[in-house]
N, C-alpha and C. Protein backbone atom coordinates (compact mmCIF):
# COMPACT_ATOMS: atom_id res chain seq x y z
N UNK A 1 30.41 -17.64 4.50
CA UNK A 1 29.41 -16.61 4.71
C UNK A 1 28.98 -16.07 3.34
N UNK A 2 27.52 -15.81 3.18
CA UNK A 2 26.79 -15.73 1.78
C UNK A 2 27.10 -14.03 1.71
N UNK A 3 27.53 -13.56 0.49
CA UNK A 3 26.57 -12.13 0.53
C UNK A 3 25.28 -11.45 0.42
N UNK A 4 24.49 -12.55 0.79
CA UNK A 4 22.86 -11.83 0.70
C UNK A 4 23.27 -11.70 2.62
N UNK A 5 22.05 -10.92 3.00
CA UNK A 5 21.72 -10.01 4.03
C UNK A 5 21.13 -11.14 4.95
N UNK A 6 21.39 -10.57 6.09
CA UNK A 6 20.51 -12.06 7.01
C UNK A 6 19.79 -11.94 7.72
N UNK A 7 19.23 -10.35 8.01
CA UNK A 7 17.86 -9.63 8.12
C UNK A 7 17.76 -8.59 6.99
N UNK A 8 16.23 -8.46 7.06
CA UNK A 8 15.76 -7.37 6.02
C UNK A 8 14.74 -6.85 7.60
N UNK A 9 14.78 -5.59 6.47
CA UNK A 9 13.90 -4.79 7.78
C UNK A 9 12.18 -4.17 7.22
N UNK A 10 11.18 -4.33 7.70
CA UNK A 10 9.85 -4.19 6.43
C UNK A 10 8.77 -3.68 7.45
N UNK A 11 7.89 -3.54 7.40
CA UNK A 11 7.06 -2.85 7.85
C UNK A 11 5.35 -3.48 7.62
N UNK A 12 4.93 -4.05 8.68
CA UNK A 12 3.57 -4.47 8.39
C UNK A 12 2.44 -3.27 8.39
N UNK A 13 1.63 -2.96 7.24
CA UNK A 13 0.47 -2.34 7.36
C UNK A 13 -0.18 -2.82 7.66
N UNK A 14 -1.28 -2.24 8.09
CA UNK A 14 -2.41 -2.61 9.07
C UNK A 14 -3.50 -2.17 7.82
N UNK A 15 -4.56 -3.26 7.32
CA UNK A 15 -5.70 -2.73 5.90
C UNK A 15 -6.82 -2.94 7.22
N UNK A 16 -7.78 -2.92 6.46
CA UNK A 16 -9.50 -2.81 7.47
C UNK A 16 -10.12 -4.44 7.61
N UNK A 17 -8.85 -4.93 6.60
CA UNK A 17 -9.38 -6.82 6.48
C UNK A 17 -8.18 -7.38 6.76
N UNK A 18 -6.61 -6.84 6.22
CA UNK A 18 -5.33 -7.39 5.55
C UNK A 18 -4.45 -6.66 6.06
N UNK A 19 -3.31 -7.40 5.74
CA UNK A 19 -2.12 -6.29 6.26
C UNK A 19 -1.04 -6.83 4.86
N UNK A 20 -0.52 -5.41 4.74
CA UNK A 20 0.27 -5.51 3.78
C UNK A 20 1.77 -5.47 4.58
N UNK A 21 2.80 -6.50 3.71
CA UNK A 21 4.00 -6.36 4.42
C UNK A 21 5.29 -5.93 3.13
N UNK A 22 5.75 -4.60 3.64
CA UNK A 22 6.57 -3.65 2.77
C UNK A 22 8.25 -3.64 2.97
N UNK A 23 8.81 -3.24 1.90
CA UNK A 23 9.97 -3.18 2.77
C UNK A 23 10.09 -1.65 3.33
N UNK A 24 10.68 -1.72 4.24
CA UNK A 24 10.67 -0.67 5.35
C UNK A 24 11.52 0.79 4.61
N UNK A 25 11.68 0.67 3.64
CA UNK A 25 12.34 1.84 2.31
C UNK A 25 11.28 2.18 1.79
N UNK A 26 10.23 1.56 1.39
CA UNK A 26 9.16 2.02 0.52
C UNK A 26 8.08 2.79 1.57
N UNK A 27 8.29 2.76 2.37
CA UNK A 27 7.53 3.36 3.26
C UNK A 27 7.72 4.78 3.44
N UNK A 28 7.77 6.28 3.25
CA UNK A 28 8.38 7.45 3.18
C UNK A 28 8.03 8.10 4.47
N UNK A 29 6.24 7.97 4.84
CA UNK A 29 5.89 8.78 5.94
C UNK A 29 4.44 8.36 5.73
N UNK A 30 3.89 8.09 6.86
CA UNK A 30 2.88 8.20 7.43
C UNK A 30 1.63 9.40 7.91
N UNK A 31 0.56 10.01 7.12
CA UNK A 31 0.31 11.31 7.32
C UNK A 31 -1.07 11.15 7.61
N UNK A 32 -1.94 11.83 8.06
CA UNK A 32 -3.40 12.29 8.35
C UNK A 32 -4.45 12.70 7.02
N UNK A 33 -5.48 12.37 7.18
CA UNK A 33 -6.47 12.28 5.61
C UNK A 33 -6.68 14.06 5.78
N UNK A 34 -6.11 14.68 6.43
CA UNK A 34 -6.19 15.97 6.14
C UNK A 34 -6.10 16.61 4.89
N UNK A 35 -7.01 17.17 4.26
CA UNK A 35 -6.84 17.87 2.74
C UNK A 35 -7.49 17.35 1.57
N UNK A 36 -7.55 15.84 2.23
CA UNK A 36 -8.05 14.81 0.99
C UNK A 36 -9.00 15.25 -0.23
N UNK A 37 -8.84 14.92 -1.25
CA UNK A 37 -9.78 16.18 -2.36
C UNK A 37 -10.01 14.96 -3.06
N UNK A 38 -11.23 14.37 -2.84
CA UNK A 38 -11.82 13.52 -3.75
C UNK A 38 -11.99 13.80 -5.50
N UNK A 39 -11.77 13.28 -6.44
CA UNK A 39 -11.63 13.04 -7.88
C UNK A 39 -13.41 12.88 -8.27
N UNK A 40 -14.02 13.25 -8.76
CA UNK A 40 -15.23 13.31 -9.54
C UNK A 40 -15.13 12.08 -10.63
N UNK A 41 -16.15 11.41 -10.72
CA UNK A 41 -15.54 10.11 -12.27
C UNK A 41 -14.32 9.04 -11.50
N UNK A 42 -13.79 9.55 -10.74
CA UNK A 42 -12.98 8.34 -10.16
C UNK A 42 -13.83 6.76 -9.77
N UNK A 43 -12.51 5.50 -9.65
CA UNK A 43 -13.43 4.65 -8.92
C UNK A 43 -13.29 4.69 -7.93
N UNK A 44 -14.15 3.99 -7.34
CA UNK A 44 -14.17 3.86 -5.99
C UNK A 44 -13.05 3.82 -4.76
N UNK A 45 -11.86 2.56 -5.48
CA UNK A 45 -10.75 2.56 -4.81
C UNK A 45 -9.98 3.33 -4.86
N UNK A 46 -10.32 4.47 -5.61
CA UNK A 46 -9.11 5.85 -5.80
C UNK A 46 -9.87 6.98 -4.49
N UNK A 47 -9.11 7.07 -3.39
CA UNK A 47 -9.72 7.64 -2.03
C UNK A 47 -9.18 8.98 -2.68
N UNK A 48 -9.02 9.71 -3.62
CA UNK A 48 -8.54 11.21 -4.14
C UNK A 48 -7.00 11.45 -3.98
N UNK A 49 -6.92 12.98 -3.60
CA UNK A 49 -5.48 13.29 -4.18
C UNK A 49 -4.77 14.00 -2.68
N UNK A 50 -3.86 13.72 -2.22
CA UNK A 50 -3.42 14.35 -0.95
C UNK A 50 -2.55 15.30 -1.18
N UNK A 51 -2.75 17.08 -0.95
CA UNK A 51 -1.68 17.75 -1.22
C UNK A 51 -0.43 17.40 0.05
N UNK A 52 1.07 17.31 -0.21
CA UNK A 52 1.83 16.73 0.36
C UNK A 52 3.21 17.47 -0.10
N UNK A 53 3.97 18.05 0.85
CA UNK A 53 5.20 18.32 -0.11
C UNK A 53 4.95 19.01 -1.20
N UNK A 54 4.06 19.98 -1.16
CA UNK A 54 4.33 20.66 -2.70
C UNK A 54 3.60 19.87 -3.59
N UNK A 55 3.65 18.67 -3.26
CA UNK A 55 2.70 17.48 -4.81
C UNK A 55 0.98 17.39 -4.51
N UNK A 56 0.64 16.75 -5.24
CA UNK A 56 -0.70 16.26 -5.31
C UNK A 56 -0.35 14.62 -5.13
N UNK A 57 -0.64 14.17 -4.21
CA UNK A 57 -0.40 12.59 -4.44
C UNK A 57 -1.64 11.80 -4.56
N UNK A 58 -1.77 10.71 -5.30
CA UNK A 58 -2.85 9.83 -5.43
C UNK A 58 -3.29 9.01 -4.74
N UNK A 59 -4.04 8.71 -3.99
CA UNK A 59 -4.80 7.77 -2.43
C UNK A 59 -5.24 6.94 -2.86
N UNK A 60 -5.26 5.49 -2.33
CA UNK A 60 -5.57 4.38 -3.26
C UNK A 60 -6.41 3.47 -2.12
N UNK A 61 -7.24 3.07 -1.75
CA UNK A 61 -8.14 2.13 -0.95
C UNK A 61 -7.19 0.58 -1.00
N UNK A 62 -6.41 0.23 -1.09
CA UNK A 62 -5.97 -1.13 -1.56
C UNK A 62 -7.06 -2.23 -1.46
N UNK A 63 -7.82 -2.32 -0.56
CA UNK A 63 -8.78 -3.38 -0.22
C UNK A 63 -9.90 -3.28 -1.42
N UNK A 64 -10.36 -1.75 -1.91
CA UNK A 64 -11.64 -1.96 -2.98
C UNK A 64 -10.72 -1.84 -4.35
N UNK A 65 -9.28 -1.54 -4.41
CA UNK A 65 -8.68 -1.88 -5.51
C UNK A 65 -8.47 -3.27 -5.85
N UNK A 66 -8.24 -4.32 -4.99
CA UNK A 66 -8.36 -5.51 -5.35
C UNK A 66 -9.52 -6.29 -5.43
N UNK A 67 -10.18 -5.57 -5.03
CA UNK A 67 -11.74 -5.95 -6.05
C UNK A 67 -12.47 -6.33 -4.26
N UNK A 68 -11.82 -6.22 -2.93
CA UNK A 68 -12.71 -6.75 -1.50
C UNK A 68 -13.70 -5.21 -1.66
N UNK A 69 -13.67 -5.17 -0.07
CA UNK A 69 -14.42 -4.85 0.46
C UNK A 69 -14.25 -3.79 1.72
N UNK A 70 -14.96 -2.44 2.10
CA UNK A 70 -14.01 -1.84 2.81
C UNK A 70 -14.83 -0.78 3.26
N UNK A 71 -15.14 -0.39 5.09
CA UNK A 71 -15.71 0.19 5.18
C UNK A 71 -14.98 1.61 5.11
N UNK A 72 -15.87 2.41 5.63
CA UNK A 72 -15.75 4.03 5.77
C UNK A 72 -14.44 4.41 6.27
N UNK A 73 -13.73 5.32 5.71
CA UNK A 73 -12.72 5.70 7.07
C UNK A 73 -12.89 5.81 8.16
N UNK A 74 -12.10 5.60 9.26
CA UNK A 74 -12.34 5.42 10.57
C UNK A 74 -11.33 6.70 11.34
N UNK A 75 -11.92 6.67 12.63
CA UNK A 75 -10.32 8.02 13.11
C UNK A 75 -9.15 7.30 12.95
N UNK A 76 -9.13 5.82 13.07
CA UNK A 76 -7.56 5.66 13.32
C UNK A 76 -6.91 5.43 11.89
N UNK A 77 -7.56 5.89 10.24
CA UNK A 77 -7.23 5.52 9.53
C UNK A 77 -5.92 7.16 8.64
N UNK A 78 -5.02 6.54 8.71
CA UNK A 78 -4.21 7.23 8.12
C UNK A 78 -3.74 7.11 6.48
N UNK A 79 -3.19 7.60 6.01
CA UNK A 79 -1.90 7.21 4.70
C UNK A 79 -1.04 7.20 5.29
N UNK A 80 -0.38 6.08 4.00
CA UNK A 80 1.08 5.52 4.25
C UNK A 80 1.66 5.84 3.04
N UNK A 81 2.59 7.10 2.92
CA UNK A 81 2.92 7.47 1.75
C UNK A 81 4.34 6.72 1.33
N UNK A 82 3.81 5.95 -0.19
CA UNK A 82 4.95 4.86 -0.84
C UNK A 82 5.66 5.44 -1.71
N UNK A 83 7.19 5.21 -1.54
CA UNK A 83 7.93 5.34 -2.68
C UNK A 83 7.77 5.28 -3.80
N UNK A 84 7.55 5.25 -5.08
CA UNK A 84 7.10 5.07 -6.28
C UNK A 84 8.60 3.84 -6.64
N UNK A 85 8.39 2.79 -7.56
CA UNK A 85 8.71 2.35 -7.71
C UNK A 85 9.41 2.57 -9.27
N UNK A 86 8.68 2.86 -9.98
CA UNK A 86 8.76 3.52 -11.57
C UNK A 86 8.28 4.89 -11.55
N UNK A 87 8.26 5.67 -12.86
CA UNK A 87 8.51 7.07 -13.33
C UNK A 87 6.91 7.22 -13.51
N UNK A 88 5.87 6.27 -13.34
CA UNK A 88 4.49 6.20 -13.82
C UNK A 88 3.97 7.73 -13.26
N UNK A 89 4.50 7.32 -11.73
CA UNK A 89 3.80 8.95 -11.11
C UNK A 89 4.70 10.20 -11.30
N UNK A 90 4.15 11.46 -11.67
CA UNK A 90 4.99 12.48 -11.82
C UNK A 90 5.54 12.56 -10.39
N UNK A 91 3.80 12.53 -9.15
CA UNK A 91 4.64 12.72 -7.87
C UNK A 91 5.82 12.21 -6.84
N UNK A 92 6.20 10.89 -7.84
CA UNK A 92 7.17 10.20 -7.06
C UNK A 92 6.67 9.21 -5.90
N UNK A 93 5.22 9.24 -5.89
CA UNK A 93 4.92 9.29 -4.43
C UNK A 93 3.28 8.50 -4.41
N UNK A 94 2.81 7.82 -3.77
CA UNK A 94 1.52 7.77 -3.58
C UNK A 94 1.51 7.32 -2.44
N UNK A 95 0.09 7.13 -2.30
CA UNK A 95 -0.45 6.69 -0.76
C UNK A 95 -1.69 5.47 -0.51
N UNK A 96 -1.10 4.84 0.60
CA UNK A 96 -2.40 3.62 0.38
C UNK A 96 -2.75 4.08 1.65
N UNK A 97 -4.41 4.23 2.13
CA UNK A 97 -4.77 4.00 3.47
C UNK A 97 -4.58 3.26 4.29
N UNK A 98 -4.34 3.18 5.43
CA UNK A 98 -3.88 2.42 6.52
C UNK A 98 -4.72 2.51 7.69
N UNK A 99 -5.14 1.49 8.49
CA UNK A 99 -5.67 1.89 10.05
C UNK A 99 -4.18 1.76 10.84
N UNK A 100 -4.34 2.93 11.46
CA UNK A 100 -2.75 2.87 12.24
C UNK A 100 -1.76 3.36 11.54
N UNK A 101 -0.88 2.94 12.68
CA UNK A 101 0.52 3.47 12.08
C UNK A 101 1.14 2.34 11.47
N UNK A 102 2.00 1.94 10.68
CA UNK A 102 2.69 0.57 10.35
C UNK A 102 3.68 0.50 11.52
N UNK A 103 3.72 -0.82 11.41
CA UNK A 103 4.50 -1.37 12.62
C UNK A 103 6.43 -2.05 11.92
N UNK A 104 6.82 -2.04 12.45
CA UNK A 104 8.23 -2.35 11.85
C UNK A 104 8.80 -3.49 12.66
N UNK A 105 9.36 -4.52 11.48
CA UNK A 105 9.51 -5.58 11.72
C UNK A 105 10.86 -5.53 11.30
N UNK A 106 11.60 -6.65 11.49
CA UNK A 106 12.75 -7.60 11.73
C UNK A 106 12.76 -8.64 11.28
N UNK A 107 13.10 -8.79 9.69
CA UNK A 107 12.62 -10.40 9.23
C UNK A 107 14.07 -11.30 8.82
N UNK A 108 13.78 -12.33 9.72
CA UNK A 108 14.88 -13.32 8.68
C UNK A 108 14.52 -14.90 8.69
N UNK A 109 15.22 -15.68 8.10
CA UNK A 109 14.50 -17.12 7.35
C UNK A 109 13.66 -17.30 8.47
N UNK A 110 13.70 -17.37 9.53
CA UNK A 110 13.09 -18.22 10.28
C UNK A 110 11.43 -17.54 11.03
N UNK A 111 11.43 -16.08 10.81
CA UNK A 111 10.51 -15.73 10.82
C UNK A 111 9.19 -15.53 9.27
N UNK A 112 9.57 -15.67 8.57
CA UNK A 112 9.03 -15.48 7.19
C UNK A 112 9.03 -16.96 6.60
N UNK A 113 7.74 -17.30 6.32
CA UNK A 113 7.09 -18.49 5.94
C UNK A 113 5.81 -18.22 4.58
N UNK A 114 6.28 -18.83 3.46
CA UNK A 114 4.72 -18.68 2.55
C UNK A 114 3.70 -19.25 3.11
N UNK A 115 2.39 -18.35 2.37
CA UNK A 115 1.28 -18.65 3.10
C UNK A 115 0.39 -18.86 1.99
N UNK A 116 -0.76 -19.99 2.20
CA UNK A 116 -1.41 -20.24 0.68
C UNK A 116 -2.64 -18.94 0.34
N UNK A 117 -2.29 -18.42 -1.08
CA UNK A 117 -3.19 -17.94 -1.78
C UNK A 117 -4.44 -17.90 -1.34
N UNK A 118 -5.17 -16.93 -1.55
CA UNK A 118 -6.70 -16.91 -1.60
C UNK A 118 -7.64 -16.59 -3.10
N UNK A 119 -8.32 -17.29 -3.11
CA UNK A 119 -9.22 -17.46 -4.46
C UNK A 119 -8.94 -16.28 -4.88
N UNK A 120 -9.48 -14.91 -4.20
CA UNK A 120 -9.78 -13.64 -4.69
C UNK A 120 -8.26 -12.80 -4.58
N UNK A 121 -6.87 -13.64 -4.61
CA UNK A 121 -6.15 -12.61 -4.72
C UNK A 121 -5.71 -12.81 -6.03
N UNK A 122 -5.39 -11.99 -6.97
CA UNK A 122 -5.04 -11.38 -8.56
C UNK A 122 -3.57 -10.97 -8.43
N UNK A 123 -3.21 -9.98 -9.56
CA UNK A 123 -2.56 -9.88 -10.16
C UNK A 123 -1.72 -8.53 -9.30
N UNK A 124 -2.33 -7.94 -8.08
CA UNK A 124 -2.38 -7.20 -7.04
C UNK A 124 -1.49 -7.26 -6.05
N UNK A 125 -1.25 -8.94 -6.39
CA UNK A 125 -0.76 -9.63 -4.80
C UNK A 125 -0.15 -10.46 -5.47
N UNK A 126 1.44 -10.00 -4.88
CA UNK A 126 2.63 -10.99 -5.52
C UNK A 126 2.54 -12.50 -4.54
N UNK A 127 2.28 -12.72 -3.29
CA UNK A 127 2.49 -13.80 -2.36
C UNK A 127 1.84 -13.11 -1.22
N UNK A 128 1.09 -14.45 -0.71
CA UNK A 128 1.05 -14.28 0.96
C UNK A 128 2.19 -15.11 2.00
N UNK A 129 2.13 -14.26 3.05
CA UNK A 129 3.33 -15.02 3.81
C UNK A 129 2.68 -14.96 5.18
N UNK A 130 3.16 -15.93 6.13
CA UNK A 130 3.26 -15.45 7.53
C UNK A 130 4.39 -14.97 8.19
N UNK A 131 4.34 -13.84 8.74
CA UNK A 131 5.35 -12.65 10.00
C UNK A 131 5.24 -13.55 11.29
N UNK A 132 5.76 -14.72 11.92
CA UNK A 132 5.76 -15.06 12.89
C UNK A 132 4.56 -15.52 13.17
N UNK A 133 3.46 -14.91 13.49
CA UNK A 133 1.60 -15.94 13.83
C UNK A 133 0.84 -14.94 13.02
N UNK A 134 1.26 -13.68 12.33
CA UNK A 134 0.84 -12.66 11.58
C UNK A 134 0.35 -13.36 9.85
N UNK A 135 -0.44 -13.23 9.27
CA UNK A 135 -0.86 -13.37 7.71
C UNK A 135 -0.56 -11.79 7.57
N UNK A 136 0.25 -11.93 6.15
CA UNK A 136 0.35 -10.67 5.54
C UNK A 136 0.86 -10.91 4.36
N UNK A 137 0.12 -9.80 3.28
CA UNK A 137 0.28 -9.99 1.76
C UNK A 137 1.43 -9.26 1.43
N UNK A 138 2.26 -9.20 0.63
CA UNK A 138 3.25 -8.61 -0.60
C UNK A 138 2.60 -8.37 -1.43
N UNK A 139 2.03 -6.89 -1.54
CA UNK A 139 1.48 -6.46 -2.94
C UNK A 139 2.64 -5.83 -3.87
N UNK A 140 1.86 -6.03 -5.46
CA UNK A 140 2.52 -5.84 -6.36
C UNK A 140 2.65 -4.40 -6.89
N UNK A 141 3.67 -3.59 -6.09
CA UNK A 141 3.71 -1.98 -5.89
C UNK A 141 3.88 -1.45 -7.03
N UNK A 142 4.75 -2.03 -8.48
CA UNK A 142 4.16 -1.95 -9.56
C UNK A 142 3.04 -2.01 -10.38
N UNK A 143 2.13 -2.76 -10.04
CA UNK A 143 0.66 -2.79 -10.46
C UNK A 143 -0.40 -1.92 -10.00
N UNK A 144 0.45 -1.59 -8.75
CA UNK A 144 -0.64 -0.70 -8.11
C UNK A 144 -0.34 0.93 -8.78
N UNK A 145 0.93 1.45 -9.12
CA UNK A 145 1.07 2.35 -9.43
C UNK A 145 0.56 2.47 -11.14
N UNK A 146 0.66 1.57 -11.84
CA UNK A 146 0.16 1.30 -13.27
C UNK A 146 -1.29 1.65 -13.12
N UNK A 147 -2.52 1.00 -12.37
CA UNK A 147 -3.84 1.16 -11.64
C UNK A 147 -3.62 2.82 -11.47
N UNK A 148 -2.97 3.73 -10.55
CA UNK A 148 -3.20 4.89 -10.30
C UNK A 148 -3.05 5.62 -11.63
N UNK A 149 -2.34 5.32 -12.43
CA UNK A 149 -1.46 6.66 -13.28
C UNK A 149 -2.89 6.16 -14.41
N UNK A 150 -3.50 5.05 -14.79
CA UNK A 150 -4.79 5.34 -15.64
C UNK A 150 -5.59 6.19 -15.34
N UNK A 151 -5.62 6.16 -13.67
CA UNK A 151 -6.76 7.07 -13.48
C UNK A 151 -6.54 8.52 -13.44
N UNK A 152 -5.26 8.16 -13.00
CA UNK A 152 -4.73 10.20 -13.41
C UNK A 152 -4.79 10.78 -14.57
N UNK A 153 -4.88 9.84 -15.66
CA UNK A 153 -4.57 10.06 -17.02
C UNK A 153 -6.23 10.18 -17.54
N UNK A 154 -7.20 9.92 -16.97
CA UNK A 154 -8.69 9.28 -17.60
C UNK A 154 -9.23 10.52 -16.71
N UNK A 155 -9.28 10.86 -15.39
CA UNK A 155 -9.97 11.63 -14.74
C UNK A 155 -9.29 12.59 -14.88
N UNK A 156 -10.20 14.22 -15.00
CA UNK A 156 -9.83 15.24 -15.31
C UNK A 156 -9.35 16.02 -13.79
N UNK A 157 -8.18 16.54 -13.17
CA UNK A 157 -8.11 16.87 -11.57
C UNK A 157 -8.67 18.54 -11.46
């Protein structure tokens, strides 16, 4: 018997094109675009700042951050507030939009399969995989937080 784990437990987001698949730790809470305070000079994929806990957290479009495409918020579109991975954010904390709630999965070898690349995925997107008949990306939660903390640092709040 190996000592690696023989399920992991992760969480599929639901994007407006994509679904991102997380591990189910990085996931903190799920909240409502209530409060949302859009950034002036921001880009586009920066959806503003969510007061949360006492913090200001940073909202991130994932779909117009990787350079797609992405309509309007919708009612069923929430944040999915992520663990911070590094010290980049003071808040510990950010948020990617979501339609829905994330769904929680149960993964082991036999459900989790690589899935081939797409032209337009970068430096954003560590791998695509398939969840059983599901496509879903592994984004690079480091890159994405490096992406936020320029803009915190460039735009005046």
């Amino acid at each position: 018997m190996s000592g690696a784990p023989q399920q992991l437990y992760a969480v599929l987001v639901a994007l407006q094109s994509d679904t991102l698949l997380l591990p189910n730790l990085a996931v903190a809470e799920v909240v409502s675009l209530d409060g949302l305070r859009l950034l002036s000079g921001s880009p586009p994929w920066f959806a503003g700042l969510l007061p949360w806990q006492g913090r200001e957290l940073p909202i991130a479009r994932f779909e117009l951050l990787n350079n797609g495409a992405a309509e309007p918020p919708s009612r069923r579109t929430r944040i999915a507030v992520i663990n911070s991975v590094s010290s980049r954010l003071s808040a510990g904390r950010y948020g990617i939009l979501t339609e829905g709630y994330p769904h929680l999965v149960t993964l082991n070898r036999s459900a989790l399969r690589p899935a081939e690349s797409r032209p337009q995925d970068g430096e954003l997107i560590l791998s695509r995989v398939r969840v059983a008949s599901q496509e879903a990306l592994i984004p690079n939660l480091e890159r994405i937080e490096i992406e936020m903390a320029g803009v915190l640092s460039a735009v005046p709040a």
